[in-house]
Protein backbone atom coordinates (compact mmCIF):
# COMPACT_ATOMS: atom_id res chain seq x y z
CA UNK A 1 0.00 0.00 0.00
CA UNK A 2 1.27 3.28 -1.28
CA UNK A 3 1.61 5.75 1.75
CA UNK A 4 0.08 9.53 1.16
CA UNK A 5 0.60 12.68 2.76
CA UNK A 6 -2.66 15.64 3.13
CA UNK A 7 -2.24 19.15 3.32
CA UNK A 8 -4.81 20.69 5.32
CA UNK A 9 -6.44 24.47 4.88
CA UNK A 10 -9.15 26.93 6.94
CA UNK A 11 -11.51 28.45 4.77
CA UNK A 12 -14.11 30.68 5.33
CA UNK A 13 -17.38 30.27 3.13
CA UNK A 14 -20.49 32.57 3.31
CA UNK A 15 -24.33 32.39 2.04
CA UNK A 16 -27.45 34.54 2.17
CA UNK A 17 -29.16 31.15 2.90
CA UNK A 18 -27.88 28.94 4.95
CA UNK A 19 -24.57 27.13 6.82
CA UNK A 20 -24.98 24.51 4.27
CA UNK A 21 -25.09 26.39 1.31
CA UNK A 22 -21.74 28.39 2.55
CA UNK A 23 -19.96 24.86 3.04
CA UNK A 24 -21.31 23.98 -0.77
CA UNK A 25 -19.85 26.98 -1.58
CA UNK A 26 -16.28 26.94 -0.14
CA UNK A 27 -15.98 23.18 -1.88
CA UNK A 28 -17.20 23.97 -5.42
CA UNK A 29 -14.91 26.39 -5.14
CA UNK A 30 -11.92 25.09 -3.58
CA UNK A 31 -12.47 21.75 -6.17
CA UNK A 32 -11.67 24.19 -8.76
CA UNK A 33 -8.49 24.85 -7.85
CA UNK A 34 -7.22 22.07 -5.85
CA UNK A 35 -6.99 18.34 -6.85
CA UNK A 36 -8.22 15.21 -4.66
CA UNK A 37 -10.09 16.70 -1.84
CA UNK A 38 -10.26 14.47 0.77
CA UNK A 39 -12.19 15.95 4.31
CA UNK A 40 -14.57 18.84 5.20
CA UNK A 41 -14.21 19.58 8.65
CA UNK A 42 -16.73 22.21 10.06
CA UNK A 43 -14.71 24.30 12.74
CA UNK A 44 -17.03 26.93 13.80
CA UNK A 45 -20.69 28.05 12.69
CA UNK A 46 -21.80 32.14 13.05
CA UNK A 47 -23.95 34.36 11.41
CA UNK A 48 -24.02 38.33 10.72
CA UNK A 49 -27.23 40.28 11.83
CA UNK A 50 -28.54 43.48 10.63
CA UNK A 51 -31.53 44.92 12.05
CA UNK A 52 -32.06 41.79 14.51
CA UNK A 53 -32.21 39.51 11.27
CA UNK A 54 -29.93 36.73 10.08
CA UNK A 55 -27.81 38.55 6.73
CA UNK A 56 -25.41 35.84 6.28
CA UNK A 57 -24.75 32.66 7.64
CA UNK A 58 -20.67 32.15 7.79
CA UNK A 59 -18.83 28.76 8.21
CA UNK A 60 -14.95 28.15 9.04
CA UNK A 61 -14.10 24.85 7.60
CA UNK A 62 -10.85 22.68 7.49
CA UNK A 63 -10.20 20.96 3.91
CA UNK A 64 -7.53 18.36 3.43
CA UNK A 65 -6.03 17.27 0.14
CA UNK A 66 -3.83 14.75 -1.12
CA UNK A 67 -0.50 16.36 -1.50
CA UNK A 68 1.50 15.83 -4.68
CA UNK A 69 4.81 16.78 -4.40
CA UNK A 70 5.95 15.56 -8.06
CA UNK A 71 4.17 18.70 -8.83
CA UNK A 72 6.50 20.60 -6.47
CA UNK A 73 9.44 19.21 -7.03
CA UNK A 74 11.79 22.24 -8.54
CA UNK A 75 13.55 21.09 -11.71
């Protein structure tokens, strides 16, 4: 069995609708850019109020990917 090694990263995502939809949000978005995400990790839930109303629902999550250095590796 081949051994692996993750990087892991803290986003922050943000929706008008809901926690879920900000967590949708920050992986569509992070899959563009990053290959072989692995694990979503939810670190903290909060929200922004204006006027005593819910604006924006705001997650902080932790995203691991598979690292490949052979596309580090300085030639």
């Amino acid at each position: 069995m081949t051994e692996h090694l993750y990087k892991v990263i803290e986003l922050v995502g943000t929706s008008t609708k809901s926690w879920e939809d900000a967590v949708t949000k920050v992986v569509q978005e992070t899959s563009r850019h990053l290959q072989d995400l692995r694990i979503g990790e939810v670190e903290k839930f909060d929200v922004q109020i204006d006027d005593g109303r819910v604006v924006s629902y705001r997650v902080k999550l932790k995203v691991s990917f598979k690292y490949h250095p052979e596309l580090h590796e300085k030639h």
